[in-house]
C-alpha atoms as a PDB file:
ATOM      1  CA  UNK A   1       0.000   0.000   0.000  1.00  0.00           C
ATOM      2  CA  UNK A   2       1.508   3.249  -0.639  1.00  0.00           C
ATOM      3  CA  UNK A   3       1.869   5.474   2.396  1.00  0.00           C
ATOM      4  CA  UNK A   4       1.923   9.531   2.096  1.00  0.00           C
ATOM      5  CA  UNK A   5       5.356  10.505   3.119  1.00  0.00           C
ATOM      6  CA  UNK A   6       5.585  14.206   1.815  1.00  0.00           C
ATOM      7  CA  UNK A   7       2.347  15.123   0.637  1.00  0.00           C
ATOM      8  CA  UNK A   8       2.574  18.694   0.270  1.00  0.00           C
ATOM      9  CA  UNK A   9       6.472  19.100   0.276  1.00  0.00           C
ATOM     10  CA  UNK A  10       7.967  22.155   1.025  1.00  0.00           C
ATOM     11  CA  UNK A  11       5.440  23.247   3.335  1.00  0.00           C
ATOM     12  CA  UNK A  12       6.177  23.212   7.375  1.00  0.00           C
ATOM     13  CA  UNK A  13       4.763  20.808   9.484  1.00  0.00           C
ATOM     14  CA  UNK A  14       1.381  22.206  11.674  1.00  0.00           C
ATOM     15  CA  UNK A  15       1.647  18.506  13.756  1.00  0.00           C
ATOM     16  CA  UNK A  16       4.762  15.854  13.949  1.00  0.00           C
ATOM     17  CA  UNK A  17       3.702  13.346  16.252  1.00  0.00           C
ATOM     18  CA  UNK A  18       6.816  10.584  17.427  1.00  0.00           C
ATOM     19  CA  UNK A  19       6.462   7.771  19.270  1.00  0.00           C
ATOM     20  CA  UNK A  20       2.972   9.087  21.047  1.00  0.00           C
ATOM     21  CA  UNK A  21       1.327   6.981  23.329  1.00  0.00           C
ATOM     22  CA  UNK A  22      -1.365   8.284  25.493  1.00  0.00           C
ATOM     23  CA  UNK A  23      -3.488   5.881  28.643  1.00  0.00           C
ATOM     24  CA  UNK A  24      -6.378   5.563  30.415  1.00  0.00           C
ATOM     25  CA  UNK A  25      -6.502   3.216  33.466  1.00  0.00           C
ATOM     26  CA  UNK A  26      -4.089   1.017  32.198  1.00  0.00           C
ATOM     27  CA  UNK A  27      -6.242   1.005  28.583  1.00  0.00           C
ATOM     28  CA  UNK A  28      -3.587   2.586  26.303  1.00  0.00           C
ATOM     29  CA  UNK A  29      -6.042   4.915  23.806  1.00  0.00           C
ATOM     30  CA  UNK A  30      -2.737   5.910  21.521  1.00  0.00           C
ATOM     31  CA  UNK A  31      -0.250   3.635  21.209  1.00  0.00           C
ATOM     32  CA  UNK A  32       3.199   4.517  20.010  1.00  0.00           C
ATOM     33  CA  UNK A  33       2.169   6.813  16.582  1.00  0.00           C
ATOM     34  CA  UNK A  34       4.261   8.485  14.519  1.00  0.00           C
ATOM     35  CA  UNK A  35       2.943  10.849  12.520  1.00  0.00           C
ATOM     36  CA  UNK A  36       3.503  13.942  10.186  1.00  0.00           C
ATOM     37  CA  UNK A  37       0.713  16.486   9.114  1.00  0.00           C
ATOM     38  CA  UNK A  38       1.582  19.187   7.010  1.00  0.00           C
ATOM     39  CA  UNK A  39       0.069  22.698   6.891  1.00  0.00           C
ATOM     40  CA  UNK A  40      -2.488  22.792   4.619  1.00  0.00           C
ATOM     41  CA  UNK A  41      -3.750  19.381   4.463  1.00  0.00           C
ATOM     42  CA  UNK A  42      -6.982  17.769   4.521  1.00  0.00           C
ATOM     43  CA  UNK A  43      -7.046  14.796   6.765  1.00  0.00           C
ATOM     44  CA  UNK A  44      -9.590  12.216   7.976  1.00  0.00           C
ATOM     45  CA  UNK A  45      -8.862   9.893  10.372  1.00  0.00           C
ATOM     46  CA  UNK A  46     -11.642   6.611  10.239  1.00  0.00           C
ATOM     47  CA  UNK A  47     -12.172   3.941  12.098  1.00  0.00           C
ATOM     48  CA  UNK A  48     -14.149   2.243  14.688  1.00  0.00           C
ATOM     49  CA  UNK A  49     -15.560   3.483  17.984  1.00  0.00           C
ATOM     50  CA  UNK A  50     -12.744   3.066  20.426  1.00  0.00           C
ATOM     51  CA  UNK A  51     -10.267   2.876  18.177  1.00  0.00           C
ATOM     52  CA  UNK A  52      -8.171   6.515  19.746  1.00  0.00           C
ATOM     53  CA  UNK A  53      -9.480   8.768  16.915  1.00  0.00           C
ATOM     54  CA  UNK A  54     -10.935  11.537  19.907  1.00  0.00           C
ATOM     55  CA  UNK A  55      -7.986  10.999  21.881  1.00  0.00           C
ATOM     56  CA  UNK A  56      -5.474  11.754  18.865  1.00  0.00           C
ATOM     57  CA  UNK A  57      -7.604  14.282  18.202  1.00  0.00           C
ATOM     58  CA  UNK A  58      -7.126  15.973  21.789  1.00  0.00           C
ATOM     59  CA  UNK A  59      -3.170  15.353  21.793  1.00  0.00           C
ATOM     60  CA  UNK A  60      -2.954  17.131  18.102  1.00  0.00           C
ATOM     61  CA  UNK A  61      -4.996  20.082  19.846  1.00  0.00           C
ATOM     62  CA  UNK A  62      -2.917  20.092  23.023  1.00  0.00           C
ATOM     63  CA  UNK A  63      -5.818  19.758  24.834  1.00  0.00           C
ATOM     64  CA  UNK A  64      -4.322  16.344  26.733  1.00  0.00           C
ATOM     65  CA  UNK A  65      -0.468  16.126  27.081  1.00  0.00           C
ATOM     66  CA  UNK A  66       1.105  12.141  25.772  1.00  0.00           C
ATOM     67  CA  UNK A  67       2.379   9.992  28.292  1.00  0.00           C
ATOM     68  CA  UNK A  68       5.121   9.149  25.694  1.00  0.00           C
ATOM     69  CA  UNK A  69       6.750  10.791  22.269  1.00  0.00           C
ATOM     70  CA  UNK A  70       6.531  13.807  21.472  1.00  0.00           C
ATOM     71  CA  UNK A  71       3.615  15.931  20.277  1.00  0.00           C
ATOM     72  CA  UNK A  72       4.930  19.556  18.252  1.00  0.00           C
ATOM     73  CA  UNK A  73       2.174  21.744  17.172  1.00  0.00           C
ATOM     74  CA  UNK A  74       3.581  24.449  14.707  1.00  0.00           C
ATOM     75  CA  UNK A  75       7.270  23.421  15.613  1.00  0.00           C
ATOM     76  CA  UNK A  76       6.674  23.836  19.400  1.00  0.00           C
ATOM     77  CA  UNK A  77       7.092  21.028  22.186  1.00  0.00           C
ATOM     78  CA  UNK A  78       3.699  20.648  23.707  1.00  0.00           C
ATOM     79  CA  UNK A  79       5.452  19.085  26.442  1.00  0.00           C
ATOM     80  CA  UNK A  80       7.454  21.295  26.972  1.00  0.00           C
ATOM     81  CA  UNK A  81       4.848  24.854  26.392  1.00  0.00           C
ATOM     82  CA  UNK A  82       4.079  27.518  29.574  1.00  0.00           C
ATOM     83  CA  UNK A  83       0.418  27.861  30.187  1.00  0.00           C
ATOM     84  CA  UNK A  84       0.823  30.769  28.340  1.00  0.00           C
ATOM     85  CA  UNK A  85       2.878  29.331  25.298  1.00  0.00           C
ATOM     86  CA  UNK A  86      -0.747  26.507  25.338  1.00  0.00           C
ATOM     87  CA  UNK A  87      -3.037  29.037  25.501  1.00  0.00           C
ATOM     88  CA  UNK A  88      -1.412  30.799  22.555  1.00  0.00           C
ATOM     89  CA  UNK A  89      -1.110  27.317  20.642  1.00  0.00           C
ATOM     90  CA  UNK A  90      -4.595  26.276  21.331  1.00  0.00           C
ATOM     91  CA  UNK A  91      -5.682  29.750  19.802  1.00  0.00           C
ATOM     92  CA  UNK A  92      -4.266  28.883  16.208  1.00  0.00           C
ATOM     93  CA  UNK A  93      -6.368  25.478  16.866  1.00  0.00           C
ATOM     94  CA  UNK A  94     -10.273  25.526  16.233  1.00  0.00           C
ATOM     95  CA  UNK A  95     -11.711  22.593  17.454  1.00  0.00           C
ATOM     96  CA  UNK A  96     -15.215  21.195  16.933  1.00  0.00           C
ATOM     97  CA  UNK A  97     -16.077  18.768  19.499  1.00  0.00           C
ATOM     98  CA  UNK A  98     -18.439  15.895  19.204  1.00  0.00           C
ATOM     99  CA  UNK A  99     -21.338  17.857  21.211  1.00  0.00           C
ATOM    100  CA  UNK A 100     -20.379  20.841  19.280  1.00  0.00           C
ATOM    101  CA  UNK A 101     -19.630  22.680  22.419  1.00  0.00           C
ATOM    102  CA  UNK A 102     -22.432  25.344  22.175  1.00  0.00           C
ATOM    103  CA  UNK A 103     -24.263  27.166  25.048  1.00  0.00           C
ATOM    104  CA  UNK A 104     -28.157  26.777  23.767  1.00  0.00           C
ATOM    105  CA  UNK A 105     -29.053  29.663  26.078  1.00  0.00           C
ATOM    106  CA  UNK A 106     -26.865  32.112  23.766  1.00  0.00           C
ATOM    107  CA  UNK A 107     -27.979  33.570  20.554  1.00  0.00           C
ATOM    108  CA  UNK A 108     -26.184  32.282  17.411  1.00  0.00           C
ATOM    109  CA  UNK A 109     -23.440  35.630  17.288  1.00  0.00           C
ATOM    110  CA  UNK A 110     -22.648  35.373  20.749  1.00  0.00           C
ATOM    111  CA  UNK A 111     -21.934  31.517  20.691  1.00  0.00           C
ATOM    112  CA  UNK A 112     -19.922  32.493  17.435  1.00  0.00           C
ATOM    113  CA  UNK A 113     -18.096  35.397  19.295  1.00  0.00           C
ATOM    114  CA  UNK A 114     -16.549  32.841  22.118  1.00  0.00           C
ATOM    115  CA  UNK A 115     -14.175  31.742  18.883  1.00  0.00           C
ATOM    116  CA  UNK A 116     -11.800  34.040  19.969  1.00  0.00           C
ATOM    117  CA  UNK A 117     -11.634  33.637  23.877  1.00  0.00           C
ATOM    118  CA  UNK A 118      -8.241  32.359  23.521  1.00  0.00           C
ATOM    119  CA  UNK A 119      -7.305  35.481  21.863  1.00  0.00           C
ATOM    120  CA  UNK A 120      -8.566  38.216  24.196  1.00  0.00           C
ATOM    121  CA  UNK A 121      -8.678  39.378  27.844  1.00  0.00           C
ATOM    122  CA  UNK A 122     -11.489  38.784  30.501  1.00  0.00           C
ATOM    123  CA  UNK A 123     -13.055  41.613  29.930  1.00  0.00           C
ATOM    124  CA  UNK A 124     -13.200  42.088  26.396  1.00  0.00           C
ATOM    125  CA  UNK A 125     -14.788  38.444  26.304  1.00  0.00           C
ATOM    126  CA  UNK A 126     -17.552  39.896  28.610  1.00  0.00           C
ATOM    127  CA  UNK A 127     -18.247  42.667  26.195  1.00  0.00           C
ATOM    128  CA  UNK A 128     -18.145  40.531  23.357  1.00  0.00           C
ATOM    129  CA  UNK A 129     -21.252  38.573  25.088  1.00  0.00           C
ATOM    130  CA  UNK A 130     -23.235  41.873  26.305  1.00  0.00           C
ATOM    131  CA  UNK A 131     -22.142  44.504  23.989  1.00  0.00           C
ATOM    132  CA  UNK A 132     -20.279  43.060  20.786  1.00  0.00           C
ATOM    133  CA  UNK A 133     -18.895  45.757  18.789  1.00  0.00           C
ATOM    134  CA  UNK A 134     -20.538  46.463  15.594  1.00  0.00           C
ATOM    135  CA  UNK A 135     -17.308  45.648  13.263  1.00  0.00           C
ATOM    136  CA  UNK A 136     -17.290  42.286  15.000  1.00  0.00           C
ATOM    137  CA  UNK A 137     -21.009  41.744  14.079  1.00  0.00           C
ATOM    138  CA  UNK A 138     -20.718  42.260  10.802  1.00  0.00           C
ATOM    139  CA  UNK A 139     -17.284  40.123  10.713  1.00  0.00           C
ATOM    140  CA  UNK A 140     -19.917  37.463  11.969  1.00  0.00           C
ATOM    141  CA  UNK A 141     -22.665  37.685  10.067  1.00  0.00           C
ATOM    142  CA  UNK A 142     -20.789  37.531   6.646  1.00  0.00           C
ATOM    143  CA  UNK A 143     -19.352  34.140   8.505  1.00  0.00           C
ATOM    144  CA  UNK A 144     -22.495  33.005   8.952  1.00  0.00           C
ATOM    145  CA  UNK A 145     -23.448  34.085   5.221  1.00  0.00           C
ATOM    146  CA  UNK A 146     -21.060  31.701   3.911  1.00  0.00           C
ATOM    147  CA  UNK A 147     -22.439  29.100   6.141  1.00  0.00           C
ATOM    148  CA  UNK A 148     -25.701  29.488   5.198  1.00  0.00           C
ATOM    149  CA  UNK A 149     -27.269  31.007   7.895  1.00  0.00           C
ATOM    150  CA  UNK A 150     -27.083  34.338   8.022  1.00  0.00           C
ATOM    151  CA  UNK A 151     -30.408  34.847   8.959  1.00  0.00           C
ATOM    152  CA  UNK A 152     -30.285  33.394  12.699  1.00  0.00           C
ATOM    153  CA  UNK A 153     -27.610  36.006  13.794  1.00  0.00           C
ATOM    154  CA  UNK A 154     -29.829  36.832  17.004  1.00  0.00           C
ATOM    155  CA  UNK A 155     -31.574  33.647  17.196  1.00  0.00           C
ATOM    156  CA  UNK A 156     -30.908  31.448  20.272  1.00  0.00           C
ATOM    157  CA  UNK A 157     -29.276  28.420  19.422  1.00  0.00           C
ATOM    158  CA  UNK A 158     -31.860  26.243  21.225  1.00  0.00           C
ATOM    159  CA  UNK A 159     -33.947  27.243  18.723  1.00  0.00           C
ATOM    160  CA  UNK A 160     -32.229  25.597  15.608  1.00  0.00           C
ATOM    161  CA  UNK A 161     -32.463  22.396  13.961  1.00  0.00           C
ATOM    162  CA  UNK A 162     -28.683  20.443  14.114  1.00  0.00           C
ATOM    163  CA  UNK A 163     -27.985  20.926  10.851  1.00  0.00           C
ATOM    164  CA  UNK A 164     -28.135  24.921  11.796  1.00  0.00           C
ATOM    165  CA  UNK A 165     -26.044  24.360  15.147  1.00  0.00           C
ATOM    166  CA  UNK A 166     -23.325  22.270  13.097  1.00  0.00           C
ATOM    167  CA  UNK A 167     -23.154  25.504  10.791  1.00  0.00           C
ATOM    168  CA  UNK A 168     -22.940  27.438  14.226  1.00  0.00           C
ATOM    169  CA  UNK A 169     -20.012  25.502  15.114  1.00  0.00           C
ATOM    170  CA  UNK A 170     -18.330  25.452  12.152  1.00  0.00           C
ATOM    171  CA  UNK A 171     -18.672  29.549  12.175  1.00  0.00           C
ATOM    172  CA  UNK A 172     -17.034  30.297  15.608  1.00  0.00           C
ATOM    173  CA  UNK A 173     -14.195  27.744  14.148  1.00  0.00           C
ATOM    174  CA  UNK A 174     -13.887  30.408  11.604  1.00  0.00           C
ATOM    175  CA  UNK A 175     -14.587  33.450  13.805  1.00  0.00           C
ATOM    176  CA  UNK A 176     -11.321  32.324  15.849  1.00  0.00           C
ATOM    177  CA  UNK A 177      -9.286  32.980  12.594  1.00  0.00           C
ATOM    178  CA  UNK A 178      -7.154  29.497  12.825  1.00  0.00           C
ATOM    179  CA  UNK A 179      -3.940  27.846  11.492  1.00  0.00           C
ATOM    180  CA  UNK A 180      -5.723  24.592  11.726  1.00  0.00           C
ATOM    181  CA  UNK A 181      -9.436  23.198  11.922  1.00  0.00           C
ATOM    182  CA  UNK A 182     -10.108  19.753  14.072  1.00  0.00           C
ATOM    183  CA  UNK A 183     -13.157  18.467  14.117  1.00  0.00           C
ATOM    184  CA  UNK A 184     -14.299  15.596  16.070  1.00  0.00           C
ATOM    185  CA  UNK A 185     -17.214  13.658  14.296  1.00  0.00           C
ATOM    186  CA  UNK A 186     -18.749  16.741  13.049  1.00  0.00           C
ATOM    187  CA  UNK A 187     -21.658  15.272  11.100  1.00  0.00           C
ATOM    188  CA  UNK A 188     -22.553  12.279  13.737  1.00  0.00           C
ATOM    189  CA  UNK A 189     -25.790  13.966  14.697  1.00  0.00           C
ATOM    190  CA  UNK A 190     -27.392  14.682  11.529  1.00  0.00           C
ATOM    191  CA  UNK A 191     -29.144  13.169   8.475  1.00  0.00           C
ATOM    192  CA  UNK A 192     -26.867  11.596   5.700  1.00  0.00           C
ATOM    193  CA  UNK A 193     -27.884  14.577   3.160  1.00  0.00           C
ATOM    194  CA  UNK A 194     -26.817  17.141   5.987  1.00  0.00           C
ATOM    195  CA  UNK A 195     -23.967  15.449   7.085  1.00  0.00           C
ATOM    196  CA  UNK A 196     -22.574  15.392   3.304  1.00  0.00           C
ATOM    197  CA  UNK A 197     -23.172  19.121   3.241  1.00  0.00           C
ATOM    198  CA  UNK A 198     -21.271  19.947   6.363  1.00  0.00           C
ATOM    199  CA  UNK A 199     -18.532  18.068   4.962  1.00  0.00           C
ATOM    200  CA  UNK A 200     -18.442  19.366   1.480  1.00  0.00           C
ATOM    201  CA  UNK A 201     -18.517  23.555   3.239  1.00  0.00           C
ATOM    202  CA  UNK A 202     -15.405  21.947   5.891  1.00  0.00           C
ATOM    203  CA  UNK A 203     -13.350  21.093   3.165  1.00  0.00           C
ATOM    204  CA  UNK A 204     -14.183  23.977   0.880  1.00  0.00           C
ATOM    205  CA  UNK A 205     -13.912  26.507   3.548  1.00  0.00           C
ATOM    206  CA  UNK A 206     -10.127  25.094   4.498  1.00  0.00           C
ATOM    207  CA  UNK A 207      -8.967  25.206   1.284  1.00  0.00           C
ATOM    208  CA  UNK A 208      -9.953  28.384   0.734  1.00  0.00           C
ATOM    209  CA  UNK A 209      -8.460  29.457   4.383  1.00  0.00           C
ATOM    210  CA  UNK A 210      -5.456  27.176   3.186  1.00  0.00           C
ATOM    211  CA  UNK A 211      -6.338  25.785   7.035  1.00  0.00           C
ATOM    212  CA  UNK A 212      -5.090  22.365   7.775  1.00  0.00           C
ATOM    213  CA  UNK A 213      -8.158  19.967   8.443  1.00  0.00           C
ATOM    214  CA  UNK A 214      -7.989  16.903  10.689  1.00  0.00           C
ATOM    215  CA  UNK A 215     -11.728  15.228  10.731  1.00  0.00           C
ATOM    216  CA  UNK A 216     -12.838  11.892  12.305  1.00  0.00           C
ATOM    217  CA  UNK A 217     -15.133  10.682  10.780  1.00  0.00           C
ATOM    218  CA  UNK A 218     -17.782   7.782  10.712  1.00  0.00           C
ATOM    219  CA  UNK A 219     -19.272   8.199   7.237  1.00  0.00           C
ATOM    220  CA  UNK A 220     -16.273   6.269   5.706  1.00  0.00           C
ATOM    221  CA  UNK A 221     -18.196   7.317   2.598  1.00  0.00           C
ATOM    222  CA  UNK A 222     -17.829  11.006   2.761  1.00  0.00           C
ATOM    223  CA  UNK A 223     -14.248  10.515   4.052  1.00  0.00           C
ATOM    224  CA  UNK A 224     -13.200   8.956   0.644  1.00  0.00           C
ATOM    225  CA  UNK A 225     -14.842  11.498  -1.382  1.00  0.00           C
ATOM    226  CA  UNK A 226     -13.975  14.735   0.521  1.00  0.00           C
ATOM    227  CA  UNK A 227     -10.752  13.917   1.655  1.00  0.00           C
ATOM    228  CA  UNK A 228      -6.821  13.173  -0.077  1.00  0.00           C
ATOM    229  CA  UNK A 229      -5.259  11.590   2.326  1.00  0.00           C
ATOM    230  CA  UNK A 230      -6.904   8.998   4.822  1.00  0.00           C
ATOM    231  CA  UNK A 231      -5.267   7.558   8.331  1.00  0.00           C
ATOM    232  CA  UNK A 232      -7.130   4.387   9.663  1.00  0.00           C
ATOM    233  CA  UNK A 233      -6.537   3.772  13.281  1.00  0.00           C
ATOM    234  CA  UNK A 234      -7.950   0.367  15.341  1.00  0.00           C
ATOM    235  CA  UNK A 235      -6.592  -0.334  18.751  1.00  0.00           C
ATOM    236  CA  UNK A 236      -4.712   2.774  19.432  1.00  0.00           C
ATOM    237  CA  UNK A 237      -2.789   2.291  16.216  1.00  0.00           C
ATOM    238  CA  UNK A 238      -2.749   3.823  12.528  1.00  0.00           C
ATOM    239  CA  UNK A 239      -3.284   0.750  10.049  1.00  0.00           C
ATOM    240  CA  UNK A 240      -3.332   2.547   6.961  1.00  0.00           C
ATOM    241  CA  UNK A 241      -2.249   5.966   5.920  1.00  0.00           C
ATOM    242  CA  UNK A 242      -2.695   7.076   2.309  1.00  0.00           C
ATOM    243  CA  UNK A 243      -4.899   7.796  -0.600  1.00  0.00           C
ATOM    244  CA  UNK A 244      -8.353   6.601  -0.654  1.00  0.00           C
ATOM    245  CA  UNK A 245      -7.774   5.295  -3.751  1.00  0.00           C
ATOM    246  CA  UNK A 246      -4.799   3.390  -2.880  1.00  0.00           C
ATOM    247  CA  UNK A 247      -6.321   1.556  -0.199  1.00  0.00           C
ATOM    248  CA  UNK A 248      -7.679  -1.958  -0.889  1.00  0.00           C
ATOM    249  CA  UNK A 249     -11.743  -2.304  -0.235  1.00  0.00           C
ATOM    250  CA  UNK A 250     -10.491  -5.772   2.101  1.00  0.00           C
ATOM    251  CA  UNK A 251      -8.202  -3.300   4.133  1.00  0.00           C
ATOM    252  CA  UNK A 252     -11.508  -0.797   4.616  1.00  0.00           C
ATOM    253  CA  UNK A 253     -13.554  -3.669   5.538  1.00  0.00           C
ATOM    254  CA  UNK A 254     -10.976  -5.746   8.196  1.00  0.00           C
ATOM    255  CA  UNK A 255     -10.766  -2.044  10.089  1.00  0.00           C
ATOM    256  CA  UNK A 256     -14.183  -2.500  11.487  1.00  0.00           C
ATOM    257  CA  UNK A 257     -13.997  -6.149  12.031  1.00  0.00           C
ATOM    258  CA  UNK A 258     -13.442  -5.853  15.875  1.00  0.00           C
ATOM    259  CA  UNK A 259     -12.871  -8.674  18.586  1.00  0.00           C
ATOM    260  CA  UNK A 260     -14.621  -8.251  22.010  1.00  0.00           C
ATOM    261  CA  UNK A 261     -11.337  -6.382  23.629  1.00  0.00           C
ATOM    262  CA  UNK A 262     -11.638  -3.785  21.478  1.00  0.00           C
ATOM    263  CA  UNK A 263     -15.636  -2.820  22.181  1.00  0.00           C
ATOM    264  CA  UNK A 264     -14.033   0.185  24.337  1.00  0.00           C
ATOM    265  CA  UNK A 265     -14.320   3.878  23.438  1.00  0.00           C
ATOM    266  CA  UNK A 266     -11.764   6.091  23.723  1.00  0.00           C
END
């Protein structure tokens, strides 16, 4: 099978993961990956429940530190970062979260405006929530025009079906002005005609932002037609790393063909 090496040479590395291995009461969730991602790439990682995709996920956003290797996000030592040197890292990092990490009591600009909480002081946070300026407004609603929902700039997000709160999601991401996008199942919650949309505006919207995109994803489907480059982890483990057309349909099949020890998510 041929492996991506180099993908996009010439460009600098946004994640170089060596030797990683990350545990969880004696379950080890990431076990000894090496990995390069380059900046600018579209990644999905695929596999089964379980199988460390959230966990890798978490270590690549330096949300969760590796009990082993070494994780370096834009060049820097995670291990190795101040709280401040994290909280600057974490700020080039949008991440979508499985539960898409909204606050349904919040209209849709004001969940949109907490993108850039990593980027500003206490108080300017605060007056982003009760009294956003009007240049940031407008910086949101033409975010949420090329969402697709423009409209709901004052709605509550409560209010909104999940396709809209995906789109919500995906426009703070954007409203934090990123290096990279991570997303963690984005489209697990919604219909299969939804979920292919919310794919198709991820990758679109990174290449335009030449963002780098890291995506688990379920919909093994959509992660073959939206995305280059494919990493398949079971166990802890990447099994395959390449092209989706260079993988074998028996090597797609055998990743989801689990034993009873391996019914654990992670």
């Amino acid at each position: 099978m041929r492996r991506v090496r180099d993908p996009m040479p010439g460009s600098a590395a946004a994640f170089d993961l060596q030797g990683v291995t990350r545990e969880f009461g004696g379950l080890r969730a990431v076990d000894g990956i090496d990995l390069q991602i380059r900046e600018g790439e579209q990644i999905a990682f695929v596999g089964p429940s379980g199988s460390g995709k959230t966990t890798l996920l978490r270590l690549l956003n330096a949300t969760q530190r590796a009990d082993g290797g070494t994780v370096a996000v834009f060049g820097a030592n995670a291990a190795e970062a101040t709280p401040r040197e994290l909280r600057a890292l974490r700020s080039d990092i949008a991440f979508i979260p499985q539960d898409l990490g909204l606050v349904p009591g919040l209209r849709v600009h004001q969940n949109v405006g907490l993108g850039r909480v990593g980027k500003r002081t206490f108080l300017q946070n605060l007056r982003g929530l009760l009294a956003p300026r009007k240049e940031d407004l407008q910086t949101i609603h033409g975010i949420l025009d090329r969402v697709g929902i423009e409209e709901k700039l004052y709605h509550h997000v409560s209010t909104l079906s999940g396709g809209q709160q995906q789109r919500v999601a995906v426009a703070r991401a954007l409203f934090q002005r990123p290096r990279a996008l991570i997303a963690d199942e984005p489209v697990s919650s919604v219909d299969p005609a939804r979920a292919e949309s919310i794919v198709a505006l991820l990758t679109t919207l990174a290449t335009e932002g030449a963002l780098t995109l890291c995506a688990s994803l379920h919909h093994l489907d959509l992660a073959r037609r939206y995305f280059p480059r494919l990493i398949g982890m079971r166990a802890g483990k990447i099994v395959f790393d390449a092209a989706p057309d260079a993988i074998p349909e028996d090597t797609f099949k055998g990743l989801y063909d689990l034993d009873d020890r391996e019914m654990v998510e992670t």
